[in-house]
N, C-alpha and C. Protein backbone atom coordinates (compact mmCIF):
# COMPACT_ATOMS: atom_id res chain seq x y z
N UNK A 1 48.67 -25.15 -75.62
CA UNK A 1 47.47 -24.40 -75.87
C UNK A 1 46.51 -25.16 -76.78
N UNK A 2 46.94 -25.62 -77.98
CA UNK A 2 46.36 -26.58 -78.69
C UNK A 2 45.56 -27.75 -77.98
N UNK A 3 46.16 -28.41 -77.12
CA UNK A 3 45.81 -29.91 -76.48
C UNK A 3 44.43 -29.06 -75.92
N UNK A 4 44.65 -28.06 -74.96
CA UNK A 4 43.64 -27.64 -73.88
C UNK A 4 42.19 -26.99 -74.45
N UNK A 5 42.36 -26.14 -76.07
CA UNK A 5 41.31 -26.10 -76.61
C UNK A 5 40.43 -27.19 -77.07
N UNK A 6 41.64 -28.33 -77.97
CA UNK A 6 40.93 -29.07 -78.56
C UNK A 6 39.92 -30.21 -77.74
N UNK A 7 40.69 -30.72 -76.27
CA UNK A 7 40.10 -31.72 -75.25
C UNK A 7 38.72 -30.24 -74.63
N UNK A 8 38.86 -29.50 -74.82
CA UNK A 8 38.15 -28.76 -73.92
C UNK A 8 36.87 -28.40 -74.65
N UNK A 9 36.86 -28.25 -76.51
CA UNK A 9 36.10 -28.24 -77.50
C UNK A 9 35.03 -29.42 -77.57
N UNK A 10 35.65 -30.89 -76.85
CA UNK A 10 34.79 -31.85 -76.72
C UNK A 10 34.41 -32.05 -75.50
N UNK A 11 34.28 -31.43 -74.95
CA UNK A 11 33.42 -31.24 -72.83
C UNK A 11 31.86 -31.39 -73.29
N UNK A 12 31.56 -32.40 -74.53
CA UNK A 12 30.11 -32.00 -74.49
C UNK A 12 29.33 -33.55 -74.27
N UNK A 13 28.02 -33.19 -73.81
CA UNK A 13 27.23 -34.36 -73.79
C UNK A 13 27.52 -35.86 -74.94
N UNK A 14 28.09 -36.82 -74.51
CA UNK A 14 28.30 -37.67 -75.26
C UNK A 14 29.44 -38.31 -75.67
N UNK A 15 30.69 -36.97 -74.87
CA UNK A 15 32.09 -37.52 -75.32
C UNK A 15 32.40 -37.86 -73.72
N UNK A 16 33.34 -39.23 -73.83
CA UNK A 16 33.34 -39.23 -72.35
C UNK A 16 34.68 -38.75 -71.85
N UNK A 17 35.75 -38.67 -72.63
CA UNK A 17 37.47 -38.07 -73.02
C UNK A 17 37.44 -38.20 -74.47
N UNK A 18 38.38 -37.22 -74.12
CA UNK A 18 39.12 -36.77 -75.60
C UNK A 18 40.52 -36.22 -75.10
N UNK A 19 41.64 -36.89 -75.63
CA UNK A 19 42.71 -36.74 -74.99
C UNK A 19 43.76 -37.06 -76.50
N UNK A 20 44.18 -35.45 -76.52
CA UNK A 20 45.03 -34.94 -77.64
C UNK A 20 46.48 -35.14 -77.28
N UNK A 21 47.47 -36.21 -78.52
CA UNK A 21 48.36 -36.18 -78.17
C UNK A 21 49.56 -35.64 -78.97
N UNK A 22 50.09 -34.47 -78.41
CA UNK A 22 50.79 -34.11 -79.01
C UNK A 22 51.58 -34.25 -79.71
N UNK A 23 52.59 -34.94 -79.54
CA UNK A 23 53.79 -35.67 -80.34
C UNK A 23 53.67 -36.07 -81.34
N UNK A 24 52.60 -37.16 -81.31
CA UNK A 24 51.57 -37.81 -82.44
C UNK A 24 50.41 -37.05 -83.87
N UNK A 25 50.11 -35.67 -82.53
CA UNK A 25 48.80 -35.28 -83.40
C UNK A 25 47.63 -35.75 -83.51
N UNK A 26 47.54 -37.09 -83.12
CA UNK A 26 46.19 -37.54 -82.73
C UNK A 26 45.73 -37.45 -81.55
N UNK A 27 44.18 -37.36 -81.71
CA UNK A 27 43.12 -37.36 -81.48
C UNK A 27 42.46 -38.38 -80.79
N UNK A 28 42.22 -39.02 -79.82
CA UNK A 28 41.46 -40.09 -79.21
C UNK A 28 40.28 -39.75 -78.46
N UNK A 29 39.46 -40.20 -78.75
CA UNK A 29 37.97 -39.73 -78.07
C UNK A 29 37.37 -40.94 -77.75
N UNK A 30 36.49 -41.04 -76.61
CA UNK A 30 35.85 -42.30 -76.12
C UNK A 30 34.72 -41.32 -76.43
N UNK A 31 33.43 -41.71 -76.61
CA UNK A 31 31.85 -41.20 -76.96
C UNK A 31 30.92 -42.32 -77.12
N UNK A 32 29.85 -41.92 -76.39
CA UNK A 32 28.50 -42.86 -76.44
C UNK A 32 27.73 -42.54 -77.87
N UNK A 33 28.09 -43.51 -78.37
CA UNK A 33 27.20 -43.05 -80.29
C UNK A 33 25.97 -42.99 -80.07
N UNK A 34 24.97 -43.44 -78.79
CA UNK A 34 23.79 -42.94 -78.95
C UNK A 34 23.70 -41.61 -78.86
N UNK A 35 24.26 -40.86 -78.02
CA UNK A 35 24.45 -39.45 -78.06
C UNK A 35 25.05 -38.46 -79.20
N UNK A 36 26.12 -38.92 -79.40
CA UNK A 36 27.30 -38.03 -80.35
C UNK A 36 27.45 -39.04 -81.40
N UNK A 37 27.90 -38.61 -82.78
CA UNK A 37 28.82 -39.02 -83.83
C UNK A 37 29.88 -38.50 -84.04
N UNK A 38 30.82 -39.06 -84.98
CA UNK A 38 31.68 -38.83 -85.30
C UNK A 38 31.88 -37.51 -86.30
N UNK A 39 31.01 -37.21 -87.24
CA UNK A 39 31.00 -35.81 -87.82
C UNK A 39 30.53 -34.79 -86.78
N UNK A 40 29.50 -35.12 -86.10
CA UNK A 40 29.63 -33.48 -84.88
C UNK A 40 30.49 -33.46 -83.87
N UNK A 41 31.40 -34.60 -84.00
CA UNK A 41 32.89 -34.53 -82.80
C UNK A 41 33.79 -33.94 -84.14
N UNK A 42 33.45 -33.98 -85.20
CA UNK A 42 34.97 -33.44 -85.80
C UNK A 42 34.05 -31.66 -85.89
N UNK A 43 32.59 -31.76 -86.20
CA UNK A 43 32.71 -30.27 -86.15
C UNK A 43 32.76 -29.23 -85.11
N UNK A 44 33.07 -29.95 -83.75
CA UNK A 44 33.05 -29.50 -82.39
C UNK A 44 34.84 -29.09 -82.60
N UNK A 45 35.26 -29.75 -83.35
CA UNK A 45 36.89 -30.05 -83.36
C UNK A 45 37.36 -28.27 -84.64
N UNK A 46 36.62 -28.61 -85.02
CA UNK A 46 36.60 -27.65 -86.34
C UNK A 46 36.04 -26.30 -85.97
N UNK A 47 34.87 -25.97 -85.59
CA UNK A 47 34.23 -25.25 -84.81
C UNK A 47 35.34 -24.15 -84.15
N UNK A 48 36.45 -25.15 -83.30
CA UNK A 48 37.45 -24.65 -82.21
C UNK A 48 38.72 -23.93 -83.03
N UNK A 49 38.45 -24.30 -84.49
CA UNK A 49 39.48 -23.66 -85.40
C UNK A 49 40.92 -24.79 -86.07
N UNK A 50 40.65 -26.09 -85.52
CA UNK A 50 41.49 -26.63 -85.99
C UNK A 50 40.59 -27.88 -87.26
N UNK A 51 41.28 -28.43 -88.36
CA UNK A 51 40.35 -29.05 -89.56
C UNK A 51 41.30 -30.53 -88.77
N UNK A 52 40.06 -30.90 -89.34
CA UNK A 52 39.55 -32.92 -88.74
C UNK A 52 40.63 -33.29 -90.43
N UNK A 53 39.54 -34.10 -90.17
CA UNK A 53 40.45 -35.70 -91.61
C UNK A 53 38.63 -35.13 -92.60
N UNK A 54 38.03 -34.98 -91.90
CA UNK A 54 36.64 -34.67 -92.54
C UNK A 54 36.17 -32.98 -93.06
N UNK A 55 36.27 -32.13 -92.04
CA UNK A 55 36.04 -31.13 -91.75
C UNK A 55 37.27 -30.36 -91.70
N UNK A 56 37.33 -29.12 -92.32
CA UNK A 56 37.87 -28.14 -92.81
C UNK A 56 37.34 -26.96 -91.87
N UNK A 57 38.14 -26.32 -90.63
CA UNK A 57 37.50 -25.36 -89.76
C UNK A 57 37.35 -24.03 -90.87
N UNK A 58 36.70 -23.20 -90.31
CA UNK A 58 36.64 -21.69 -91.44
C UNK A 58 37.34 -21.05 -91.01
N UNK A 59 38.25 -20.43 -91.99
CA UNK A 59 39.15 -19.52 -91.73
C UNK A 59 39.10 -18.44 -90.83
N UNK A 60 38.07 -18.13 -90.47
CA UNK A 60 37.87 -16.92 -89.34
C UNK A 60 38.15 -17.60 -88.08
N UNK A 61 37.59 -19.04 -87.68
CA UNK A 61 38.09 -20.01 -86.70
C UNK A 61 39.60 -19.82 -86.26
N UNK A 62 39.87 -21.18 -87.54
CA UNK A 62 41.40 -20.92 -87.39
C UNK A 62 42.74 -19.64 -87.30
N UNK A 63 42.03 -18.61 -88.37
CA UNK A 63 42.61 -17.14 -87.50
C UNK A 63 42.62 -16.87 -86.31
N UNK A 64 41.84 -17.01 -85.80
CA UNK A 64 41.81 -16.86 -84.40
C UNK A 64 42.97 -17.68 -83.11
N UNK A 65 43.24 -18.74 -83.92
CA UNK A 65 44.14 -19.19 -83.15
C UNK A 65 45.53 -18.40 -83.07
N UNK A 66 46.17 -18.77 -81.69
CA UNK A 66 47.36 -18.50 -81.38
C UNK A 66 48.09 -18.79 -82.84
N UNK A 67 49.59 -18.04 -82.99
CA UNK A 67 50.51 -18.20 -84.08
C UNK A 67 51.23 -19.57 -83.83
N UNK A 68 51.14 -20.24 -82.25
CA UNK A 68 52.07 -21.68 -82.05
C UNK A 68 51.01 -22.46 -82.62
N UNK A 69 49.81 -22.10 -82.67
CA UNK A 69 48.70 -23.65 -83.06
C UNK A 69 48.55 -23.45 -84.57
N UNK A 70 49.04 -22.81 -85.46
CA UNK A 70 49.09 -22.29 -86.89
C UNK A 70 49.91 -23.31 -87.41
N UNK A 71 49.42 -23.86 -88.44
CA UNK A 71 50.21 -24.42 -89.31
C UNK A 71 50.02 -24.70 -90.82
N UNK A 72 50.84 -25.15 -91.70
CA UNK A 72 50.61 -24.80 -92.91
C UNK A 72 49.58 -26.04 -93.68
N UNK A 73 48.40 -25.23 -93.69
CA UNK A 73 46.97 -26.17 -94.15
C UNK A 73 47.02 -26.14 -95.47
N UNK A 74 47.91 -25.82 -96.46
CA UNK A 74 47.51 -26.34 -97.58
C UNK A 74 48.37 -27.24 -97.66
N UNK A 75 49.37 -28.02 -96.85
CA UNK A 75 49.74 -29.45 -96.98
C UNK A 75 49.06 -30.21 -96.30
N UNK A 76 48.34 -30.19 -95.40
CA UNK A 76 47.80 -30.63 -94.50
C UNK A 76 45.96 -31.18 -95.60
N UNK A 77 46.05 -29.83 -96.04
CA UNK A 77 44.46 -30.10 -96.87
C UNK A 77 44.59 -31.26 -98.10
N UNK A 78 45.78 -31.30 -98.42
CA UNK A 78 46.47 -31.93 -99.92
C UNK A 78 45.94 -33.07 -99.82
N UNK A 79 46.17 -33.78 -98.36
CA UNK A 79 46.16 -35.18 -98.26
C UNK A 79 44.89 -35.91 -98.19
């Protein structure tokens, strides 16, 4: 459920894939920088309820997610 929001959060003008890997947790995105950057791909990412390396989604976001895509963000925020 995770993979399909987050690749599906970047379907926008400028990203050409974004292909979430689970196991890993990262994130790979191909994008034309004349179009897109890298802070409105993490707030497209954030937006969807999950927090970037930059961006911190808002808690009403991330509530929203399923209880399997939940995880514990104040270790996650620490770093």
């Amino acid at each position: 459920m995770c993979k399909k929001r987050i690749e599906t959060a970047l379907k926008v003008e400028g990203v050409n894939t974004a292909v979430w890997d689970v196991k890993s947790k990262i994130l790979t995105v191909s994008y034309d920088s004349a179009k897109i950057n890298t802070e409105s791909i993490q707030q497209k990412v954030a937006a969807a309820g999950h927090d970037t390396q930059k961006i911190i989604a808002k808690q009403e976001n991330y509530s929203k997610l399923p209880s399997c895509c939940q995880y514990d963000r104040n270790s996650i925020n620490k770093k």
